[in-house]
PDB file of N, CA and C in Angstrom:
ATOM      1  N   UNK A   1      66.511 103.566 120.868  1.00  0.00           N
ATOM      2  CA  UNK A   1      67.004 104.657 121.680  1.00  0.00           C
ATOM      3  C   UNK A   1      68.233 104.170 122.432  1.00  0.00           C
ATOM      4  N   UNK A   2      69.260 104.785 122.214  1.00  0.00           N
ATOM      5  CA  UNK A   2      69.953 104.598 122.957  1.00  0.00           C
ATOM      6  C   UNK A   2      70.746 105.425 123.720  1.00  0.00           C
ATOM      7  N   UNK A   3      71.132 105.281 125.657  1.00  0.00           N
ATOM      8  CA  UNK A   3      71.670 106.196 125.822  1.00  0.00           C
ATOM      9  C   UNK A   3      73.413 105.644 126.237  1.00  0.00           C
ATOM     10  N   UNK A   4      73.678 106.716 126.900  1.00  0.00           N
ATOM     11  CA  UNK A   4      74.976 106.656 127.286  1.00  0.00           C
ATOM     12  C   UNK A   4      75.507 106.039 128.378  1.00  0.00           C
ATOM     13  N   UNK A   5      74.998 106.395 129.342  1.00  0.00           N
ATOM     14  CA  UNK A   5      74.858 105.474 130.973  1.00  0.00           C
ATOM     15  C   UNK A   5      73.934 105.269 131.375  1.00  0.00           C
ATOM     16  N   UNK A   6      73.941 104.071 132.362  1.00  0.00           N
ATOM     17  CA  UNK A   6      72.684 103.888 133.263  1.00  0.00           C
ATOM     18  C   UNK A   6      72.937 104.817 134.799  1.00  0.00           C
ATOM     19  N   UNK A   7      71.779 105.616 134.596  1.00  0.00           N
ATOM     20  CA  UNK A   7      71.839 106.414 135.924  1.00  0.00           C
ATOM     21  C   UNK A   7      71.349 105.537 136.886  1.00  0.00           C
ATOM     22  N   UNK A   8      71.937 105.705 138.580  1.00  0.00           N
ATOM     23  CA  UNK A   8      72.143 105.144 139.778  1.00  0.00           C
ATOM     24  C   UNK A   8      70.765 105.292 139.524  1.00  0.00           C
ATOM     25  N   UNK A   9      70.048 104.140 140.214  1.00  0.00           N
ATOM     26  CA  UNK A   9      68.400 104.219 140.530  1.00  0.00           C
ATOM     27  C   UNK A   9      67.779 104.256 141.958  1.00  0.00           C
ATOM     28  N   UNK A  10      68.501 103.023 142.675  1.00  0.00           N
ATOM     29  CA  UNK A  10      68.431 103.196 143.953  1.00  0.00           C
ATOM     30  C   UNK A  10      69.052 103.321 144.734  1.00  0.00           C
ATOM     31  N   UNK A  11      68.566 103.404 146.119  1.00  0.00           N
ATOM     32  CA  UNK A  11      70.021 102.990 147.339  1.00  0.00           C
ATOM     33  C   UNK A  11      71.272 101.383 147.212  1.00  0.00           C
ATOM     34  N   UNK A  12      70.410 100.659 146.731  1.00  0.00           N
ATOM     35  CA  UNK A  12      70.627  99.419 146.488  1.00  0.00           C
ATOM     36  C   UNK A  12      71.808  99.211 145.761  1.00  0.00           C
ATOM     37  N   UNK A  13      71.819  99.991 144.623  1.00  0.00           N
ATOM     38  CA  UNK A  13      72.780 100.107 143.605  1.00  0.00           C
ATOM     39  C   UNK A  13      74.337 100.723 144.502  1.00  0.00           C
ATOM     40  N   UNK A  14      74.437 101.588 145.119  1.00  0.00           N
ATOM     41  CA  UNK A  14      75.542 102.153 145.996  1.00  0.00           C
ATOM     42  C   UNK A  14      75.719 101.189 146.948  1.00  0.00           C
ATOM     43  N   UNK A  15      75.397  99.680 147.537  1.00  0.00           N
ATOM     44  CA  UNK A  15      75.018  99.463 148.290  1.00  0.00           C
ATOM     45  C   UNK A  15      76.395  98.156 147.662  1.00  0.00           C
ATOM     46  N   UNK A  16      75.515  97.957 146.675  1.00  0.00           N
ATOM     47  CA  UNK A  16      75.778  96.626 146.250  1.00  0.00           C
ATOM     48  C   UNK A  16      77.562  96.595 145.767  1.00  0.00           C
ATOM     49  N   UNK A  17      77.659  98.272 145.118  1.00  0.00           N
ATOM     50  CA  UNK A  17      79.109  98.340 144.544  1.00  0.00           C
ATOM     51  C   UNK A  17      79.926  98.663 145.558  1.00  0.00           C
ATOM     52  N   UNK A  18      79.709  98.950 146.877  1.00  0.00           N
ATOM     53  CA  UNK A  18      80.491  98.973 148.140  1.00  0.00           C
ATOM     54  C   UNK A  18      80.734  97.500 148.716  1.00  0.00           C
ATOM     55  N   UNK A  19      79.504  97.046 148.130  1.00  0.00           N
ATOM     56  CA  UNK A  19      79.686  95.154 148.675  1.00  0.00           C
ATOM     57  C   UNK A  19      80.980  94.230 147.737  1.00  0.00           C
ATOM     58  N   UNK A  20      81.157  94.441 146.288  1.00  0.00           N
ATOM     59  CA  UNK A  20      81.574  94.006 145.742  1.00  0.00           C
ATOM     60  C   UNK A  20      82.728  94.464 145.488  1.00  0.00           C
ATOM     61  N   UNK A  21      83.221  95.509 145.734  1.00  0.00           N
ATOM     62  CA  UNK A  21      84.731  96.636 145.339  1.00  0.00           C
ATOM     63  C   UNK A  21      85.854  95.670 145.742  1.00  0.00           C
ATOM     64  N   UNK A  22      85.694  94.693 147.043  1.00  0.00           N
ATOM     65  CA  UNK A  22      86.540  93.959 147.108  1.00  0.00           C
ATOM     66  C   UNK A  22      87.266  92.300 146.224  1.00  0.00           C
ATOM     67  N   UNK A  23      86.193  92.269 145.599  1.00  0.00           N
ATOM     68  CA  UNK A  23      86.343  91.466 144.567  1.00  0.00           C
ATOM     69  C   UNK A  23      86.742  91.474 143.323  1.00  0.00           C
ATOM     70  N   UNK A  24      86.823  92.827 142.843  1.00  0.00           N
ATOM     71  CA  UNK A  24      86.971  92.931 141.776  1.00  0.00           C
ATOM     72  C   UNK A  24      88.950  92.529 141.773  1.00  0.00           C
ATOM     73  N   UNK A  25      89.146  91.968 140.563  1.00  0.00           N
ATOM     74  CA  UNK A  25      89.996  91.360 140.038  1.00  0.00           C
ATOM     75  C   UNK A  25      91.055  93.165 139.237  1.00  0.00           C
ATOM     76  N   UNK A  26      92.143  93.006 139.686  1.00  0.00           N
ATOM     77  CA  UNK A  26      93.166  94.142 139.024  1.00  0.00           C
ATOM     78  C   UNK A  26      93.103  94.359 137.149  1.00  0.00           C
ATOM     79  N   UNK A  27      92.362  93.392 136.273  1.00  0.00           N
ATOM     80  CA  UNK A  27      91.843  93.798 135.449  1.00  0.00           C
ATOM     81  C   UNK A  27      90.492  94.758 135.077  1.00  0.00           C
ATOM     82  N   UNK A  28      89.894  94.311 136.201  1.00  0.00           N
ATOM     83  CA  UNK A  28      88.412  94.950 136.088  1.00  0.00           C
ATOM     84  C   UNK A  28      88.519  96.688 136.946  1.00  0.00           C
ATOM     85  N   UNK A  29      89.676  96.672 137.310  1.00  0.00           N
ATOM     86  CA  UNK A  29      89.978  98.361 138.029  1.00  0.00           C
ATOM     87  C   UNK A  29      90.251  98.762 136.735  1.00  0.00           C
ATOM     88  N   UNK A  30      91.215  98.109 135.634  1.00  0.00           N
ATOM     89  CA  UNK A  30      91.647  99.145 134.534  1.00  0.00           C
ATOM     90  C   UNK A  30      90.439  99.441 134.036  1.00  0.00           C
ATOM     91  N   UNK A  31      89.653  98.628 133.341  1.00  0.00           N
ATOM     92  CA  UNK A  31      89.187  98.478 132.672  1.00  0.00           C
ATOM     93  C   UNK A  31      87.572  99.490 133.278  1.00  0.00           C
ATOM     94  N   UNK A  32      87.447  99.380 134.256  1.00  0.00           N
ATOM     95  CA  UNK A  32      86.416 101.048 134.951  1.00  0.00           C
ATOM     96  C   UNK A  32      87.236 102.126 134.997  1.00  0.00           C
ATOM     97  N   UNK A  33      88.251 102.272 134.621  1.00  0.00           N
ATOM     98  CA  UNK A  33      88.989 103.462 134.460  1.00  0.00           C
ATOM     99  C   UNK A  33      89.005 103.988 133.348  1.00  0.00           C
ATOM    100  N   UNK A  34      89.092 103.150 132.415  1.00  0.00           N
ATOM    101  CA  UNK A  34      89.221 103.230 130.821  1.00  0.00           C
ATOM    102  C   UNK A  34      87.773 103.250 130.782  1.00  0.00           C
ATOM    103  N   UNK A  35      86.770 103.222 131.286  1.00  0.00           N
ATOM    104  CA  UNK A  35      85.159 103.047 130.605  1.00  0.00           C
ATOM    105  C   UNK A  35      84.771 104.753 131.449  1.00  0.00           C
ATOM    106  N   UNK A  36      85.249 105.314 132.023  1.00  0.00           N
ATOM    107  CA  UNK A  36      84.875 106.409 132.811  1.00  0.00           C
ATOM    108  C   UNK A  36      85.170 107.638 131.880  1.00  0.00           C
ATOM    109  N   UNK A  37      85.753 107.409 130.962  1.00  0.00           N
ATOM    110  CA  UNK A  37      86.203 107.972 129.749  1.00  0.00           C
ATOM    111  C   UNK A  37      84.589 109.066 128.638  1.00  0.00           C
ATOM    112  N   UNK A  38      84.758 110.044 128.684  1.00  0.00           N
ATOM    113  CA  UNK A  38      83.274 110.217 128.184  1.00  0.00           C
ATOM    114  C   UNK A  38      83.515 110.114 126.623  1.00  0.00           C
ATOM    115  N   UNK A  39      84.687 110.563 126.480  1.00  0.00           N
ATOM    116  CA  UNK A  39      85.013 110.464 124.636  1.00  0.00           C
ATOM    117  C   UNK A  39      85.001 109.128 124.202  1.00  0.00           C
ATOM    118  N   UNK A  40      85.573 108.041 124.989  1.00  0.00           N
ATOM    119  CA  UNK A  40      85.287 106.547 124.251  1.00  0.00           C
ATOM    120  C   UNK A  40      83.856 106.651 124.456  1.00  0.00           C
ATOM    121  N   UNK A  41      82.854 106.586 125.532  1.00  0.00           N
ATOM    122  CA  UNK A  41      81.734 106.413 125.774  1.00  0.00           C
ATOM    123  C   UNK A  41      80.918 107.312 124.332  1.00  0.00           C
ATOM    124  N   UNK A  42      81.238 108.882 124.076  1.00  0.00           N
ATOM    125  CA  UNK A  42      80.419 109.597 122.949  1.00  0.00           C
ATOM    126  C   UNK A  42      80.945 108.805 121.682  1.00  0.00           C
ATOM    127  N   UNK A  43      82.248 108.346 121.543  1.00  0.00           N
ATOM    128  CA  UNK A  43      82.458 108.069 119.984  1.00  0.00           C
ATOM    129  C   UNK A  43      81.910 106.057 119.621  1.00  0.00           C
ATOM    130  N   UNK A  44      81.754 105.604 120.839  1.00  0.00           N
ATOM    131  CA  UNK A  44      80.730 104.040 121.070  1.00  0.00           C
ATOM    132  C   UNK A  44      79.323 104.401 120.305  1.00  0.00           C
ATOM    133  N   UNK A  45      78.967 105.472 121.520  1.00  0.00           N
ATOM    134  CA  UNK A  45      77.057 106.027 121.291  1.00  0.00           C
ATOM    135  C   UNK A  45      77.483 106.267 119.350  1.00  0.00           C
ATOM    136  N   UNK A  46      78.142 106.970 119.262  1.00  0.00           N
ATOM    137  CA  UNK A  46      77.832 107.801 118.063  1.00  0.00           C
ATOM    138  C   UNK A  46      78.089 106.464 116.839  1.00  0.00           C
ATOM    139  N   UNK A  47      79.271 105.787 116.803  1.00  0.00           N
ATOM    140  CA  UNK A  47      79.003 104.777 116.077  1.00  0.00           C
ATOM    141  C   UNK A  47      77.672 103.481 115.995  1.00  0.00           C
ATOM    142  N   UNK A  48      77.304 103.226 117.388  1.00  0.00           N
ATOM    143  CA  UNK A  48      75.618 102.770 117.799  1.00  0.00           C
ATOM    144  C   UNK A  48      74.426 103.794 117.371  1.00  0.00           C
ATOM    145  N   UNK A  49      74.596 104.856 117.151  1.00  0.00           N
ATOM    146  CA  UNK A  49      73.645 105.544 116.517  1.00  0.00           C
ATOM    147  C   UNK A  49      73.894 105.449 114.685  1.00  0.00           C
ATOM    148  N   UNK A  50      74.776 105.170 114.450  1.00  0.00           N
ATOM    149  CA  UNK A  50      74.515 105.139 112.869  1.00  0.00           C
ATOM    150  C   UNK A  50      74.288 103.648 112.275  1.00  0.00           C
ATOM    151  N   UNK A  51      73.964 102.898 113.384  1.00  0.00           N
ATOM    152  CA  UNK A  51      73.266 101.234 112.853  1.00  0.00           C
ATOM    153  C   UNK A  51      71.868 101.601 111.580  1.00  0.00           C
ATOM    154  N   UNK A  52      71.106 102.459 112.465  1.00  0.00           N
ATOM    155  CA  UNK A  52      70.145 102.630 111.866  1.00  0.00           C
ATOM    156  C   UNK A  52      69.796 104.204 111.635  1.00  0.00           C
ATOM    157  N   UNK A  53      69.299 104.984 111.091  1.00  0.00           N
ATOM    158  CA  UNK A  53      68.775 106.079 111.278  1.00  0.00           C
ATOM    159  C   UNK A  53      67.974 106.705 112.352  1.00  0.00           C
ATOM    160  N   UNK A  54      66.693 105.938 112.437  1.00  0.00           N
ATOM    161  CA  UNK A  54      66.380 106.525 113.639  1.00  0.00           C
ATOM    162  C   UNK A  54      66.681 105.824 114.973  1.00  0.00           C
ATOM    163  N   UNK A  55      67.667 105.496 115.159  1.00  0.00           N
ATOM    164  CA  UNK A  55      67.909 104.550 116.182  1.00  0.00           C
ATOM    165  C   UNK A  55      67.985 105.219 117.691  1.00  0.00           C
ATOM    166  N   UNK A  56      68.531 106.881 117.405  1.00  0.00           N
ATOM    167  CA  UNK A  56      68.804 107.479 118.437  1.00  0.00           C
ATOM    168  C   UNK A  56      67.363 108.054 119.004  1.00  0.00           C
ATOM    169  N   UNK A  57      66.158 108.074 118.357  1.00  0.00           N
ATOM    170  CA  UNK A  57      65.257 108.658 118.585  1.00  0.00           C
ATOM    171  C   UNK A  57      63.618 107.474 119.050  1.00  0.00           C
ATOM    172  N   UNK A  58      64.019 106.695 118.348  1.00  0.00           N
ATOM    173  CA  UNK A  58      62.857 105.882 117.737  1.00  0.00           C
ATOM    174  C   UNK A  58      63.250 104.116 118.588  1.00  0.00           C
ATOM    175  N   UNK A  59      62.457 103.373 118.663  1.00  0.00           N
ATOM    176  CA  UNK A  59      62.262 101.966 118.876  1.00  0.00           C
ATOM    177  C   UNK A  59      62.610 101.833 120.422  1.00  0.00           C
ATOM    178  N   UNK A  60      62.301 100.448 120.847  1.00  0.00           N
ATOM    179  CA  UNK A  60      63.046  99.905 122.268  1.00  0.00           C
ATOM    180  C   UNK A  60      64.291 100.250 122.607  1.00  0.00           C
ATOM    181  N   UNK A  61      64.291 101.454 124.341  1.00  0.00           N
ATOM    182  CA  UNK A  61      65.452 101.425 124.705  1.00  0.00           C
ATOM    183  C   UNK A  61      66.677  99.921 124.269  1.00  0.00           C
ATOM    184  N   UNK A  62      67.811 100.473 124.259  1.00  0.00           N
ATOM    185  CA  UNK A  62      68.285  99.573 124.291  1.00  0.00           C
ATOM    186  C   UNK A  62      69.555  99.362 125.655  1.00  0.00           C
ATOM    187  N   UNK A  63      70.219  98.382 125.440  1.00  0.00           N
ATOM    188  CA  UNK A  63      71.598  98.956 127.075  1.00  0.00           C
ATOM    189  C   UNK A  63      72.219 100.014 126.658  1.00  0.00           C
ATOM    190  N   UNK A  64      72.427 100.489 128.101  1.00  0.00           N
ATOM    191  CA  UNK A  64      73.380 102.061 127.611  1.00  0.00           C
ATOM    192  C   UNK A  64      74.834 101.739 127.418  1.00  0.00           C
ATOM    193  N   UNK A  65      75.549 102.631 126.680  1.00  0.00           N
ATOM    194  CA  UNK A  65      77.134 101.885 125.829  1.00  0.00           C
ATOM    195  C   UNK A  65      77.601 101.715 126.768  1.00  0.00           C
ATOM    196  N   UNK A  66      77.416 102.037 127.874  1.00  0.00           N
ATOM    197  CA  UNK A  66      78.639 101.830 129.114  1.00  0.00           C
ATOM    198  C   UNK A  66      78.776 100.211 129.386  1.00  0.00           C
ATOM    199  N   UNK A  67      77.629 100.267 129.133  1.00  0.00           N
ATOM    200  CA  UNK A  67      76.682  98.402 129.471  1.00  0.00           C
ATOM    201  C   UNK A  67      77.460  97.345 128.781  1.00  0.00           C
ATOM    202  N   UNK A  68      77.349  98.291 127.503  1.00  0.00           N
ATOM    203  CA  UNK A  68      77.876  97.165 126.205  1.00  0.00           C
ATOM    204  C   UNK A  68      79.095  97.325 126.326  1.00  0.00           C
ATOM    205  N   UNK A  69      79.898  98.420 126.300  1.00  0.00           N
ATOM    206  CA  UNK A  69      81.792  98.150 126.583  1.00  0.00           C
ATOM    207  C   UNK A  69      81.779  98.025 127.742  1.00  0.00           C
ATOM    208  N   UNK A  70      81.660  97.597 128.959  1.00  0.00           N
ATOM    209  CA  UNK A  70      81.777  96.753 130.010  1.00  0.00           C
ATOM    210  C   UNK A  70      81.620  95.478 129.519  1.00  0.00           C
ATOM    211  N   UNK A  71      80.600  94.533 128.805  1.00  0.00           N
ATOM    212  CA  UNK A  71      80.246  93.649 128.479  1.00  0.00           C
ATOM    213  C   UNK A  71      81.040  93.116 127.239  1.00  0.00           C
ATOM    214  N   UNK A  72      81.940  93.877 126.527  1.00  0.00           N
ATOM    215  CA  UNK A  72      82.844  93.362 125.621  1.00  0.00           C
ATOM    216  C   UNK A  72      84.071  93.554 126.036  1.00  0.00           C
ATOM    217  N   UNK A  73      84.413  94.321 127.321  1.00  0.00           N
ATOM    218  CA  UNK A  73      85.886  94.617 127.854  1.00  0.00           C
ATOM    219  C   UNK A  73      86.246  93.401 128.564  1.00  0.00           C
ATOM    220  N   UNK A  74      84.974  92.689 129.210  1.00  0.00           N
ATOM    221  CA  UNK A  74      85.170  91.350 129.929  1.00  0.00           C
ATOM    222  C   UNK A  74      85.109  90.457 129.081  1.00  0.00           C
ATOM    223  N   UNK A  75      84.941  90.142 128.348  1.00  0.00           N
ATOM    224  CA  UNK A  75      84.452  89.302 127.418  1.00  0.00           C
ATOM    225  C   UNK A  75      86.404  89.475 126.580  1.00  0.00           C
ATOM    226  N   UNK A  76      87.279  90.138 126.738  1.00  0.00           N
ATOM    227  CA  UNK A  76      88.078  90.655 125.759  1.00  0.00           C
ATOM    228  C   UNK A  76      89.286  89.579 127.005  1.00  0.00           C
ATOM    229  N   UNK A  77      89.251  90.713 128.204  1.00  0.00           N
ATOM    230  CA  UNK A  77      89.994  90.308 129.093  1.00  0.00           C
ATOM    231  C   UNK A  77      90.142  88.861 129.882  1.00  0.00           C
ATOM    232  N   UNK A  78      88.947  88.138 129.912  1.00  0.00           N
ATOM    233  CA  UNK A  78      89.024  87.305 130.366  1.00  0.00           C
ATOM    234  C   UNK A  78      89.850  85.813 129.808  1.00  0.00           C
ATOM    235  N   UNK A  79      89.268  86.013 128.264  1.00  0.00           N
ATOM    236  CA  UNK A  79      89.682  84.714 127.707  1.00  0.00           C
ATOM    237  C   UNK A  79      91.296  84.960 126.838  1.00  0.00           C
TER     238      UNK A  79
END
């Protein structure tokens, strides 16, 4: 299963990204700008849904795409 974003869960979560906003590095602003995007985000999901057939319906959640292109945008930018 996979979805699209991780929805806010707690207070904690608003808490923590008000704690950290000052740290973030002038790459990591583009790069939440470019991920806020819902068409990159639907055409990610939609290529992650054709791994498998029932992938969108069936087995262990997996991270939501936002998760995973955050996690390959840093991974891109850094090195």
């Amino acid at each position: 299963m996979i979805t699209a974003r991780r929805m806010q869960s707690d207070f904690a979560d608003l808490w923590i990204h008000e704690t950290v906003q000052e740290l973030w590095e002038p790459w990591m602003r583009h790069a939440h700008k470019a991920l806020r995007d819902d068409n990159l985000v639907d055409l990610v999901q939609a290529e992650l849904n054709q791994r498998c057939a029932k992938s969108k319906t069936r087995g262990r959640p997996s991270y939501p795409v936002e998760v995973s292109c955050r996690c390959c945008s840093s991974s891109i930018f850094v090195t």
